[in-house]
Protein backbone atom coordinates (compact mmCIF):
# COMPACT_ATOMS: atom_id res chain seq x y z
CA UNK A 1 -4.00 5.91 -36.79
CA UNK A 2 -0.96 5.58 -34.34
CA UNK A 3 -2.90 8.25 -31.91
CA UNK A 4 -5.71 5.99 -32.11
CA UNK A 5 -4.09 3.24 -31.10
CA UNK A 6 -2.69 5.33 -28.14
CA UNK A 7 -5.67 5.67 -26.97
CA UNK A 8 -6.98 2.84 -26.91
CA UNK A 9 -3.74 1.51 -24.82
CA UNK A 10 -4.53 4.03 -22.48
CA UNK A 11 -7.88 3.25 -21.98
CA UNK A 12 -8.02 -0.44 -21.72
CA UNK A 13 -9.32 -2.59 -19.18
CA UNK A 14 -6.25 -3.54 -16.53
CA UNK A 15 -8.18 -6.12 -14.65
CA UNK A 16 -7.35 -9.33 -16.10
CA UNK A 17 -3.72 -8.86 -15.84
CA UNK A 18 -2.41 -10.36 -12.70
CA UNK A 19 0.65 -7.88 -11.73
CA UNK A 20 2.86 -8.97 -9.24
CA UNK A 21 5.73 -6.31 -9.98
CA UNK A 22 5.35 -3.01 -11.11
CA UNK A 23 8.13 -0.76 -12.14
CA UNK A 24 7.72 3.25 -13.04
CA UNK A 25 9.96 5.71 -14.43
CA UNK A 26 10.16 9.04 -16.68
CA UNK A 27 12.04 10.05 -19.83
CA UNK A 28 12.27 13.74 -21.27
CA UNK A 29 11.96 14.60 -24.80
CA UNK A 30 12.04 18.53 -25.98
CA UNK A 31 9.03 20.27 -27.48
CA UNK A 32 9.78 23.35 -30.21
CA UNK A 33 6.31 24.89 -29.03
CA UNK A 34 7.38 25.22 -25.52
CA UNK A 35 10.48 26.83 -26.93
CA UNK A 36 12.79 23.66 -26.36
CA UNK A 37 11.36 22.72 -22.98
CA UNK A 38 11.23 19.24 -21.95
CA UNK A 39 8.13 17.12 -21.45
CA UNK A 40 8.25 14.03 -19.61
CA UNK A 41 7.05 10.52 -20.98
CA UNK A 42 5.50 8.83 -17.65
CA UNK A 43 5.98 5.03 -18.15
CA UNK A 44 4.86 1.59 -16.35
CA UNK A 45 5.33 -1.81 -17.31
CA UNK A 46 5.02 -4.68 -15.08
CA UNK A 47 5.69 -8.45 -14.40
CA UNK A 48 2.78 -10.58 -14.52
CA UNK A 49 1.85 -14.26 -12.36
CA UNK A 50 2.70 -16.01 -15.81
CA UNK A 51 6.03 -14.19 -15.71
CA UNK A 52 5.30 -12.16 -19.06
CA UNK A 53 6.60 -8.36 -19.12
CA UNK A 54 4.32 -6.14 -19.80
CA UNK A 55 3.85 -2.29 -21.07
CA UNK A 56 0.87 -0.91 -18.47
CA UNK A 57 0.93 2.66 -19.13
CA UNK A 58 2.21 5.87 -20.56
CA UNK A 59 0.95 9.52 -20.41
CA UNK A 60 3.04 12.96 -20.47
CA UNK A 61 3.82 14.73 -17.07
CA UNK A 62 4.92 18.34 -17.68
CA UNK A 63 6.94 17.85 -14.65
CA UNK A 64 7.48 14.75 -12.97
CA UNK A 65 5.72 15.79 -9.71
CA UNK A 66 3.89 14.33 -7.05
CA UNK A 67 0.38 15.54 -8.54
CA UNK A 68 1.78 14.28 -12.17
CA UNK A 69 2.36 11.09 -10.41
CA UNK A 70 -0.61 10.37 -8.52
CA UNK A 71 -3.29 10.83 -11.28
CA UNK A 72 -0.46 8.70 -13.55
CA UNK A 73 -0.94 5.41 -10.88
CA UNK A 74 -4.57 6.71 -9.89
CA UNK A 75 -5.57 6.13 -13.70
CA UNK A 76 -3.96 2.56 -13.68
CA UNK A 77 -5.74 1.51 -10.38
CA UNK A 78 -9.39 2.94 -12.28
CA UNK A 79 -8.59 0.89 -14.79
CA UNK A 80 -8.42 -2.34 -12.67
CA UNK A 81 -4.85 -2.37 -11.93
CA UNK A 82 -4.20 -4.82 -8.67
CA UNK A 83 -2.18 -3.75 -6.07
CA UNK A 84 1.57 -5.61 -6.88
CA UNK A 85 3.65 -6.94 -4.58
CA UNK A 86 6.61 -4.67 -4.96
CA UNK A 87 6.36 -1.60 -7.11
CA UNK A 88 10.28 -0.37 -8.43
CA UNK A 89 11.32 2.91 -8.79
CA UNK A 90 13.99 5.90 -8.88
CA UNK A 91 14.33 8.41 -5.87
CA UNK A 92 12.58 11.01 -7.16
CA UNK A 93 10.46 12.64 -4.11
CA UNK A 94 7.15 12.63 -5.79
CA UNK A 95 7.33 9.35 -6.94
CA UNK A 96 7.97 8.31 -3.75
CA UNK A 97 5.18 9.77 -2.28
CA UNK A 98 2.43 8.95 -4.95
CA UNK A 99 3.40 5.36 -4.91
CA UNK A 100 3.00 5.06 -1.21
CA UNK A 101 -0.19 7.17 -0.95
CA UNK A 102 -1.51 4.35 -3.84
CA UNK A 103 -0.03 0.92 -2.86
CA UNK A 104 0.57 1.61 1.19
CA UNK A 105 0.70 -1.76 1.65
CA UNK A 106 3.38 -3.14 -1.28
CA UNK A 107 6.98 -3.14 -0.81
CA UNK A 108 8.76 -0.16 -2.17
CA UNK A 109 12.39 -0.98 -4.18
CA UNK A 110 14.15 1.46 -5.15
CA UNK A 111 16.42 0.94 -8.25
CA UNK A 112 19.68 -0.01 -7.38
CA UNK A 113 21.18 1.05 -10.64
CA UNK A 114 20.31 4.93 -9.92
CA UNK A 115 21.45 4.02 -6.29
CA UNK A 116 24.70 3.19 -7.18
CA UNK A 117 25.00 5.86 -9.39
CA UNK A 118 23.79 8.34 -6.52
CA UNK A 119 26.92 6.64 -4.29
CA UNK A 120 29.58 6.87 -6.63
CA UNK A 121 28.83 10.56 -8.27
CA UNK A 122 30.20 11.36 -4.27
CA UNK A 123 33.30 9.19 -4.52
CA UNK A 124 36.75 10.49 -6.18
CA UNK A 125 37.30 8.45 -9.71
CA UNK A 126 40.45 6.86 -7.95
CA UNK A 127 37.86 4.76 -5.67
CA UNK A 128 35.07 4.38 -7.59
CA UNK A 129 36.09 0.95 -8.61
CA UNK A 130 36.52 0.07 -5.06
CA UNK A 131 33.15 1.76 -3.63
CA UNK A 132 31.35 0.43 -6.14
CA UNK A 133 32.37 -3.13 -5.30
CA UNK A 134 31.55 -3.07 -2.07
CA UNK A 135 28.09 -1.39 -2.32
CA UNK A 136 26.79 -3.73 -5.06
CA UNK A 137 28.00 -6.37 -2.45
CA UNK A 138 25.27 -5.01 -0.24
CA UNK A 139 22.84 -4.48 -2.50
CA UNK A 140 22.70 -8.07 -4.44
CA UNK A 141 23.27 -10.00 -0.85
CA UNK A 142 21.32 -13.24 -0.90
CA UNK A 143 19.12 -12.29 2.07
CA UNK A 144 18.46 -9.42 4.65
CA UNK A 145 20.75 -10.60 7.06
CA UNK A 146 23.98 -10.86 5.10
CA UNK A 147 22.87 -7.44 3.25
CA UNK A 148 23.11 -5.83 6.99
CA UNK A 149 25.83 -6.97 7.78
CA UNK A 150 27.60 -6.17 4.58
CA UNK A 151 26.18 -2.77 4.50
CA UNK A 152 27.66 -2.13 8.32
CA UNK A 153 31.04 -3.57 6.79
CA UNK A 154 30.85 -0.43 3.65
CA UNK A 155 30.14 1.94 6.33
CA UNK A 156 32.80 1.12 9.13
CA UNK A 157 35.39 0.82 6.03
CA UNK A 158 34.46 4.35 4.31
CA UNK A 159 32.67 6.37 6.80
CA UNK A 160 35.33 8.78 7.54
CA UNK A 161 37.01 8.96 4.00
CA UNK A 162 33.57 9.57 1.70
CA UNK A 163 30.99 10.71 4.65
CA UNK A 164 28.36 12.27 1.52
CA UNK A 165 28.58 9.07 0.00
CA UNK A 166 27.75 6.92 2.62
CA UNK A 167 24.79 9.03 3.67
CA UNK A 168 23.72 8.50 0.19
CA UNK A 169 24.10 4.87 0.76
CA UNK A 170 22.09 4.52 3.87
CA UNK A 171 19.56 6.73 2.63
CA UNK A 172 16.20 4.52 2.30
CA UNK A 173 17.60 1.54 3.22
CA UNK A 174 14.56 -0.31 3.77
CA UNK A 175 13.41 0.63 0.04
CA UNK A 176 17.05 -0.37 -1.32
CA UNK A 177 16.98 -4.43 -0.02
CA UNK A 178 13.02 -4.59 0.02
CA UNK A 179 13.37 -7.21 -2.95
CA UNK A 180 14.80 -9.87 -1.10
CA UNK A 181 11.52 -10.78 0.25
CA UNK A 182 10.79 -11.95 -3.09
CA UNK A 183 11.45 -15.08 -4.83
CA UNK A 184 15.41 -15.74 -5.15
CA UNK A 185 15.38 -16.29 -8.89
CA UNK A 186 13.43 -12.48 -9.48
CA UNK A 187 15.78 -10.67 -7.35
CA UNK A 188 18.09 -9.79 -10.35
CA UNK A 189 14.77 -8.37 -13.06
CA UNK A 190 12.82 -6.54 -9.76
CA UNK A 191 16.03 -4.44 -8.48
CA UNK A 192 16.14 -1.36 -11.02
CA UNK A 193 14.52 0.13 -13.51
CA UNK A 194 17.24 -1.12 -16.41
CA UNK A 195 14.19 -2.75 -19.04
CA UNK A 196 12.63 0.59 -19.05
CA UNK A 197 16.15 2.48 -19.39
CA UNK A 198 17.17 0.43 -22.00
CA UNK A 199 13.99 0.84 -23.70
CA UNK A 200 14.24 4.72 -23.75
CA UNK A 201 17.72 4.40 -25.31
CA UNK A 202 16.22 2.04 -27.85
CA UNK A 203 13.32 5.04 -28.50
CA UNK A 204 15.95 8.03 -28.27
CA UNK A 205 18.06 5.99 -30.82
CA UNK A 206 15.15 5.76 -33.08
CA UNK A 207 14.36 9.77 -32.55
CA UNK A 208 17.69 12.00 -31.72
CA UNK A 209 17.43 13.01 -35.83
CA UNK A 210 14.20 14.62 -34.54
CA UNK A 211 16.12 17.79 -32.27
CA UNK A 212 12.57 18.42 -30.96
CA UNK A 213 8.94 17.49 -31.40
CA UNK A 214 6.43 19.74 -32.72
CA UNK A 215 3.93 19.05 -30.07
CA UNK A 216 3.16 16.86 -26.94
CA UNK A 217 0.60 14.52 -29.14
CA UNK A 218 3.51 14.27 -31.74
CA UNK A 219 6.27 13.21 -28.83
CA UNK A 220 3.65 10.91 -27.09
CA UNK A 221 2.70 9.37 -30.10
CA UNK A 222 6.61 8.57 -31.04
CA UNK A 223 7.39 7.41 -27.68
CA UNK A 224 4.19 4.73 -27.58
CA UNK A 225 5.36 3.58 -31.19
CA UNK A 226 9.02 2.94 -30.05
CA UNK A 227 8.20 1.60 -26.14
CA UNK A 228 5.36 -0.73 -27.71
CA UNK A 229 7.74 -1.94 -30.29
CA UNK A 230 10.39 -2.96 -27.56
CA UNK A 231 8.01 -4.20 -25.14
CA UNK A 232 6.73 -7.04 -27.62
CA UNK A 233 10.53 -8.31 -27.68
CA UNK A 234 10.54 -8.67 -23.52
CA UNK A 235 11.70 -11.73 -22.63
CA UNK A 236 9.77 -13.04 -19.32
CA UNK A 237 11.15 -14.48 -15.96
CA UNK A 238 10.48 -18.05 -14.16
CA UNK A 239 7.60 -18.34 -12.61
CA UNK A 240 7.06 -21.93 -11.17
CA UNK A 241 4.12 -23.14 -8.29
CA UNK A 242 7.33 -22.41 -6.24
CA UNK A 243 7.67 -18.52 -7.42
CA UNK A 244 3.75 -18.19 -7.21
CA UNK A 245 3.39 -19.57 -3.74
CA UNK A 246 6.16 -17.83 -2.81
CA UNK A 247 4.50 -14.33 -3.70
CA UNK A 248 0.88 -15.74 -2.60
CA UNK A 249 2.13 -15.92 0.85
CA UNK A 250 4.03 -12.68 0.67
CA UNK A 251 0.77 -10.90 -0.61
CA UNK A 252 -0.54 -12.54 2.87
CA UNK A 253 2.11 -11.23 4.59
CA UNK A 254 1.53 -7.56 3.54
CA UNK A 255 -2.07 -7.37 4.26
CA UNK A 256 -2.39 -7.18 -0.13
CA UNK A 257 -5.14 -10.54 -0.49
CA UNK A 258 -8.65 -9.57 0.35
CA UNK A 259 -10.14 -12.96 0.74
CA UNK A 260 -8.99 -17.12 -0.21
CA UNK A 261 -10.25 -16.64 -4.13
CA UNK A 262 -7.19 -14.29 -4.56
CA UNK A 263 -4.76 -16.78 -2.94
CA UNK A 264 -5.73 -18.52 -5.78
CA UNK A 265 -3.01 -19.25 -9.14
CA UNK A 266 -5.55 -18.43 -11.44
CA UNK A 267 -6.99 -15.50 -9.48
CA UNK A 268 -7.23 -12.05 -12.04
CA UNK A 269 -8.65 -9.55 -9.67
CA UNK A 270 -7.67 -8.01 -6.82
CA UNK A 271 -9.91 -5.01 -5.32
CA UNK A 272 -8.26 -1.73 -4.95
């Protein structure tokens, strides 16, 4: 029964949700018949025009590759997906690429939470405090601007002392502050990846007296039981005639509305 209802999540029509964020990201459970290796869960949820979270997608990636990647998103766009406005992810290379090849035109965020993490896992744990201060001051500026200038701050000040560090720091830039051209009271849920990280916890919780899964059907199904379960307690996020407008304009902006009857609020389709 649970399989069944898999599949029927992973086939369904995509087209009347109107996604305006989209946010991917990968957990690894281990299979007995691949003699403990570890198959990843491919995962997408996304924030809709009426500001309701939503679970889009999952499917297993042996190895979370570009080609794993691409027919992931590929699937989702057959299926009637829109093009979002911003699409959220880690660093991961493949990701990275797939995500552009799909939505060229949508801003790419990377997570600021694996950013961090990235910056500080090259700082001594006698400065991590202080690093860590100062690069979140960057990356939650209020606007572009005062994120530059911030950033050029971090570097002049630790430059010298943690140089692997700061190259992680200025490493995709662009991708790390692309979310302040969206709506002010988003910036905090469109950042990282956290909903989806904290979800996985909630799902490893529920299966680490499982050592490993007998098969990839068993660990899919277990990981769709626990990620649907969470996703139905998703709180959503404001989304006013102010936050819509906002994000109808920016879709201008990028080149992402294909004629006036998807500048529309009620508008449910946008063509691939």
């Amino acid at each position: 029964m649970l399989w069944e209802e898999y599949e029927a999540f992973a086939e369904r029509d995509l087209s009347d949700l109107e996604v305006e964020y989209l946010f991917v990201d990968a957990v690894y459970e281990s299979l007995r018949q691949q003699g403990g290796g570890k198959e990843g869960v491919l995962c997408a949820w996304a924030i809709c025009a009426n500001g309701r979270k939503t679970l889009l997608h999952l499917a297993l990636g042996n190895k979370e590759s570009y080609d794993n990647w691409l027919e992931f998103l590929r699937d989702m766009v057959k299926r009637g997906l829109r093009p979002p406005v911003q699409v959220t992810t880690d660093g991961a290379p493949g990701l990275i690429r797939a995500v552009t090849e799909v939505f060229p035109r949508s801003l790419r965020q990377r997570c600021l939470a694996h950013k961090t993490r990235n910056v500080l896992d090259k700082v001594p744990d006698s400065a991590r405090d202080e690093v860590k201060a100062a690069v979140q001051a960057a990356y939650s500026a209020p606007n572009r601007d005062i994120a530059d200038q911030i950033a050029a701050e971090v570097l002049k000040t630790y430059q010298s002392r943690y140089p692997s560090a700061m190259k992680s720091f200025q490493d995709d830039w662009e991708a790390s502050v692309a979310y302040l051209r969206c709506p002010t009271v988003h910036h905090k849920r469109i950042r990282t990846t956290n909903l989806l990280e904290r979800s996985f916890l909630e799902e490893r919780r529920r299966t680490k007296v499982i050592p490993r899964f007998f098969t990839e059907k068993s660990c899919l199904k277990l990981a769709f039981a626990s990620l649907w379960r969470a996703s139905q307690r998703w709180q959503g996020v404001k989304m006013t005639e102010i936050e819509r407008q906002h994000l109808r304009l920016l879709r201008r902006k990028l080149g992402l509305l294909v004629d006036e009857r998807d500048a529309a609020p009620n508008a449910q389709r946008l063509a691939a």
